[in-house]
Protein backbone atom coordinates (compact mmCIF):
# COMPACT_ATOMS: atom_id res chain seq x y z
CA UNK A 1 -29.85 31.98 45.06
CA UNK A 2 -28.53 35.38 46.18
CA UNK A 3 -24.80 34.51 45.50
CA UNK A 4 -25.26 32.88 42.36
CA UNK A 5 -25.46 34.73 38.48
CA UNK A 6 -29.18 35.28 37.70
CA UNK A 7 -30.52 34.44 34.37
CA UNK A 8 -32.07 37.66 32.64
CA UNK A 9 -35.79 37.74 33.39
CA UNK A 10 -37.88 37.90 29.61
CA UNK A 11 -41.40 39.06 30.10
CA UNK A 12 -43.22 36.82 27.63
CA UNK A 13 -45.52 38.94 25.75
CA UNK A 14 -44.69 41.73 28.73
CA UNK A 15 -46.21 41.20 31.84
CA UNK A 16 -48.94 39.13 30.44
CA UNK A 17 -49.95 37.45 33.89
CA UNK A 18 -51.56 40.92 34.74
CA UNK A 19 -51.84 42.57 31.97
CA UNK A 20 -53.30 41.66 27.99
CA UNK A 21 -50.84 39.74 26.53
CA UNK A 22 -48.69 42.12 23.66
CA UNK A 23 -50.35 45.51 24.24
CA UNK A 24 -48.30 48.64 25.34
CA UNK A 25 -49.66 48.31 28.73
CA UNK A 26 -48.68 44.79 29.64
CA UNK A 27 -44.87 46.48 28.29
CA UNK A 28 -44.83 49.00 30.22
CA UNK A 29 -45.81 46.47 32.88
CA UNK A 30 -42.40 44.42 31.97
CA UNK A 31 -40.27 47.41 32.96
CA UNK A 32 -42.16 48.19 36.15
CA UNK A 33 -41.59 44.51 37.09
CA UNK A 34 -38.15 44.85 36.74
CA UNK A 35 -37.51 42.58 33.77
CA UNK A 36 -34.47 42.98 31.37
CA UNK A 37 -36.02 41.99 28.00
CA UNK A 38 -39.48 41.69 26.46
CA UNK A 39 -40.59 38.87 24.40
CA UNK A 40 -43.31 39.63 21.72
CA UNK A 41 -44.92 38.20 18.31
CA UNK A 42 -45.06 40.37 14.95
CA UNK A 43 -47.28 39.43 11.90
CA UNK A 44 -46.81 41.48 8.63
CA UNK A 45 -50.52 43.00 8.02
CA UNK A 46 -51.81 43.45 4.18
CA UNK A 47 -50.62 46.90 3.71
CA UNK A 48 -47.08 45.98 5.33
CA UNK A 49 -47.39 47.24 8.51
CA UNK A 50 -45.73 45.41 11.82
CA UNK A 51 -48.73 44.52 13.49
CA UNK A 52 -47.67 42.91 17.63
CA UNK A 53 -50.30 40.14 17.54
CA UNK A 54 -49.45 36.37 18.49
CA UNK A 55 -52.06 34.36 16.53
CA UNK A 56 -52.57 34.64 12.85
CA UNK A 57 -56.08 36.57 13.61
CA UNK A 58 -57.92 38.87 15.49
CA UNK A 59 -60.31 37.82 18.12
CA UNK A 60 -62.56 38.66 15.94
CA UNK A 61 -61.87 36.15 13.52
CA UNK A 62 -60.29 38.21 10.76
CA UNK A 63 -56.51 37.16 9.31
CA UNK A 64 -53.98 39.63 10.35
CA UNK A 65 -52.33 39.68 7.06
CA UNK A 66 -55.42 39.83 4.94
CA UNK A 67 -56.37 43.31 6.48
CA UNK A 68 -54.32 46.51 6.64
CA UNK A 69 -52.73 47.17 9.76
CA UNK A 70 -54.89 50.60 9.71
CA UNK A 71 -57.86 48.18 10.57
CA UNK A 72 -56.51 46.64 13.76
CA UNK A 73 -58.21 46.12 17.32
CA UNK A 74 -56.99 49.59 19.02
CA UNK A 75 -55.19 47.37 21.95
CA UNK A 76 -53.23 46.03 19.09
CA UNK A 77 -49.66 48.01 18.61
CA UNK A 78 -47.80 48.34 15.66
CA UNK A 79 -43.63 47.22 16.21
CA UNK A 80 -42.71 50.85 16.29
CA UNK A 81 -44.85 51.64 19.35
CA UNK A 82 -43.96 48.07 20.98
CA UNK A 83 -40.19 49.33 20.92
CA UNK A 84 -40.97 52.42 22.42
CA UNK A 85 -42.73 50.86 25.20
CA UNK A 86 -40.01 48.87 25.42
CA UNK A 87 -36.90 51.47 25.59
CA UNK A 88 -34.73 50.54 28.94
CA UNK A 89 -35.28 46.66 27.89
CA UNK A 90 -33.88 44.48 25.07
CA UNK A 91 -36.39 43.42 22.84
CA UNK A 92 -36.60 39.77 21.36
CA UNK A 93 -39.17 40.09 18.06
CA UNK A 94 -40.65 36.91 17.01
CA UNK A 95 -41.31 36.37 14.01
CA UNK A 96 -44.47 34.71 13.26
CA UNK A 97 -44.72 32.89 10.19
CA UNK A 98 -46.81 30.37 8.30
CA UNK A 99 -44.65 30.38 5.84
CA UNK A 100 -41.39 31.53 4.65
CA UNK A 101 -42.24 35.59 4.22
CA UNK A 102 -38.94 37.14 3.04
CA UNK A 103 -41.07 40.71 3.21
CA UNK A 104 -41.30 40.63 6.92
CA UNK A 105 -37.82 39.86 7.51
CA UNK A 106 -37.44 42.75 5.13
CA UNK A 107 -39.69 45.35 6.89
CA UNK A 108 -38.71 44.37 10.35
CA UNK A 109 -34.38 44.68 9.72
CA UNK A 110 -35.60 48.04 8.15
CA UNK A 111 -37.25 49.38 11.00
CA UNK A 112 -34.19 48.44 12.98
CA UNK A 113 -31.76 50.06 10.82
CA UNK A 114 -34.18 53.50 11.45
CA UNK A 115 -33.69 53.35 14.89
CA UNK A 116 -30.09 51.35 15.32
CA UNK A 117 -28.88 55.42 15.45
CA UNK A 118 -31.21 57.06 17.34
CA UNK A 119 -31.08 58.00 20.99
CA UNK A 120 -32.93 55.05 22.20
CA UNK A 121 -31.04 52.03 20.87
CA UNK A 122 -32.11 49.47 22.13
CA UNK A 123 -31.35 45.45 22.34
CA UNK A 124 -32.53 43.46 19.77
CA UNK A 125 -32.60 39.61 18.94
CA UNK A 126 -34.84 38.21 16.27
CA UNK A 127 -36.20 34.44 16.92
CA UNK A 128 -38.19 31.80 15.13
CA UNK A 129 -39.36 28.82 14.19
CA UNK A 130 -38.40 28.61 11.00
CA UNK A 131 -34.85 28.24 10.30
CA UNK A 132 -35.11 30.02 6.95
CA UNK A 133 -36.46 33.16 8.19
CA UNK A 134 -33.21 33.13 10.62
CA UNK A 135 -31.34 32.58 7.86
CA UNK A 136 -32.60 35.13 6.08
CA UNK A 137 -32.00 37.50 8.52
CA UNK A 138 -28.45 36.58 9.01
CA UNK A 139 -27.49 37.16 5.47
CA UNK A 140 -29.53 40.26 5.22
CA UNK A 141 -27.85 41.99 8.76
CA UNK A 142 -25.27 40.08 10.59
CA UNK A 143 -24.98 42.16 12.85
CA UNK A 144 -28.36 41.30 14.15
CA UNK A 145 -28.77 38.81 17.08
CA UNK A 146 -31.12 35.58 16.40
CA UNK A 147 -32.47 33.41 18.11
CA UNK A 148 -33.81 29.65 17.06
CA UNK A 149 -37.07 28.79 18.67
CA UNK A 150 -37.21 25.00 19.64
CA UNK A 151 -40.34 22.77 20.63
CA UNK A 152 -39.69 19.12 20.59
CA UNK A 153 -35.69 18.98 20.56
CA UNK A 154 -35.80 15.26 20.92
CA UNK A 155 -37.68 14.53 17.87
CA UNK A 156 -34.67 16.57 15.97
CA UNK A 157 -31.48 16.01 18.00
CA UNK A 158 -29.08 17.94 15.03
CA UNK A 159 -31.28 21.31 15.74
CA UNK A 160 -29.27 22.68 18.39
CA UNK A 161 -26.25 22.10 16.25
CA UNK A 162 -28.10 23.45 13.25
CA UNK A 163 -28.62 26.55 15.06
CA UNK A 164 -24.84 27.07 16.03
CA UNK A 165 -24.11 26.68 12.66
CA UNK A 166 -26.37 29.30 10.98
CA UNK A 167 -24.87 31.63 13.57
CA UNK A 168 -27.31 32.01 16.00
CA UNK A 169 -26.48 33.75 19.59
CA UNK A 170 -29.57 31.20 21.48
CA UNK A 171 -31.99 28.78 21.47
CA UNK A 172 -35.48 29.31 22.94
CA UNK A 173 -36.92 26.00 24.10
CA UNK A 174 -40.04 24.90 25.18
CA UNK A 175 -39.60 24.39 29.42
CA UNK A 176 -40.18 20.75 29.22
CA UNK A 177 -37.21 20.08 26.86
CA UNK A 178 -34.56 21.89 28.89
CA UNK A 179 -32.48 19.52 30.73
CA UNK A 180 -28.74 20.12 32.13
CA UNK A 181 -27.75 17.51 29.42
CA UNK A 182 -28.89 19.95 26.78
CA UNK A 183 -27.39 23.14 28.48
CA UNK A 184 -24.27 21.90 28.70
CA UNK A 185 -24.24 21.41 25.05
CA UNK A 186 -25.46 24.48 24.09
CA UNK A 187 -22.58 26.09 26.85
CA UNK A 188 -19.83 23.94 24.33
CA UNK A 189 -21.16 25.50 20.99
CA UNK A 190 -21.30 29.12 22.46
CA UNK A 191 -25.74 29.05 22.51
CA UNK A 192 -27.50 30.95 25.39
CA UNK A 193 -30.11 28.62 26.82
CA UNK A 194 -33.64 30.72 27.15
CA UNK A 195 -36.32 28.05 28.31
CA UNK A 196 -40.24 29.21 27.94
CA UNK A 197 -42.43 29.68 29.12
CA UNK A 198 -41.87 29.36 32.37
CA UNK A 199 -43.47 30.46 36.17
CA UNK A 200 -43.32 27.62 38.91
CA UNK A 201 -40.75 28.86 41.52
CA UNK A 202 -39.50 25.43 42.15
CA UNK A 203 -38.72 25.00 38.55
CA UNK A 204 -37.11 28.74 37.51
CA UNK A 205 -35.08 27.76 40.65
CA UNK A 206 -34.08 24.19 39.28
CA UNK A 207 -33.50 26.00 35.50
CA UNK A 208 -31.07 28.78 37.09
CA UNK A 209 -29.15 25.68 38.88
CA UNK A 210 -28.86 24.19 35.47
CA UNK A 211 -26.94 27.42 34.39
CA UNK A 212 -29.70 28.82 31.80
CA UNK A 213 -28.93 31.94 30.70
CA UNK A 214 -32.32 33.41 30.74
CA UNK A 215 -36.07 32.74 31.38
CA UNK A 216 -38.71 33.86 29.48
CA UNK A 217 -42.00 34.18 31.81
CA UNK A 218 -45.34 35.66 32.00
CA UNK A 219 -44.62 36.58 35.65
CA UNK A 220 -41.55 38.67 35.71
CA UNK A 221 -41.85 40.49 39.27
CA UNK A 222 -42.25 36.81 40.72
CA UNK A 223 -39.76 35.14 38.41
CA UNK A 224 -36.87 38.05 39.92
CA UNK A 225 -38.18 37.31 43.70
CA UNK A 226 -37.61 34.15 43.24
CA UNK A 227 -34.18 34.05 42.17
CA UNK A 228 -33.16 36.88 44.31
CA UNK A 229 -35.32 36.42 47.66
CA UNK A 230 -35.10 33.42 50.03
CA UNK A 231 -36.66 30.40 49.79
CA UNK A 232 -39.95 30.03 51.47
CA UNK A 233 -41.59 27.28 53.50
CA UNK A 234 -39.31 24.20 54.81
């Protein structure tokens, strides 16, 4: 693979293979591994605050956005900190949603304005599930980069379309969906392909063939060697 274009390497949730999955360590992780962008959830908590958690509660069992973000688990960062960690590295915020929540599209473009002039600029695409909330976004701050998270693309074969047309810059699909059929077609409307989540070497291998244009995986280090090292074994 060493004289072919390498897709970006995404650390999904930073370096989560060896580290806790969306906690400043397992960013700080991402950029020792070498990756080029971070992947990582963000729930609005009651009080507002940009709490970096991927499931709507706590292990403990309480709801994210039912508590303040004051009343977190300490491994738990707020967005500002998560971008710090993350300075050197784009940063692709999900935003998790259980339904349509116009405040944290609100909140999170506003923290981005704050920082868009500051010395540590950083990359930034926003991605979903929920077309709305891209939309949303769009209208709000064009100049903001989205991305349109996918699961089963067969079971909606106008999404990919959809997501050209509400000016997207990607799709994220689930791994199991990504074919060279579908990259191709995303290569026609002007879509970056960004399969997840993804570590087998024999398939990051098969996905770079295919001409994705990044992967998102919880093994970045391994993900790069891959790409860039020689093969091993017959």
């Amino acid at each position: 693979m060493s004289d072919q274009v390498h897709p970006v390497i995404y650390a999904h949730r930073g370096a989560s293979a060896d580290h806790p999955e969306n906690t400043l360590v397992a960013f700080a992780g991402a950029a020792e591994q070498g990756s080029d962008w971070v992947e990582l959830d963000v729930h609005l908590a009651g009080d507002g605050a940009l709490v970096v958690h991927h499931d709507p509660v706590y292990s403990d069992g309480r709801v994210v956005e039912e508590h303040p973000g004051s009343a977190r688990p300490d491994t738990v960062p707020l967005l500002v900190a998560a971008l710090d960690a993350c300075v050197g590295m784009g940063v692709n915020i999900e935003l998790k949603v259980v339904r349509p929540r116009t405040d944290l599209v609100d909140r999170v473009l506003a923290l981005l304005e704050e920082r868009r002039s500051g010395a540590d600029a950083q990359l930034v695409c926003i991605s979903c599930f929920d077309e709305a909330t891209l939309r949303r976004v769009r209208a709000l701050d064009p100049t903001v980069d989205t991305a349109q998270l996918l699961f089963d693309i067969s079971g909606d074969p106008d999404a990919v379309q959809r997501a050209a047309d509400a000016g997207a810059v990607a799709i994220n699909p689930w791994d199991p969906f990504v074919d060279a059929e579908l990259v191709q077609q995303c290569s026609a409307l002007g879509l970056a392909v960004n399969p997840w989540t993804v570590d087998d070497r024999g398939r990051i291998i098969e996905l770079a063939v295919m001409g994705v244009d990044g992967i998102i995986t919880n093994t970045p280090a391994l993900a790069r060697s891959y790409l860039e090292g020689p093969p091993s074994g017959g």
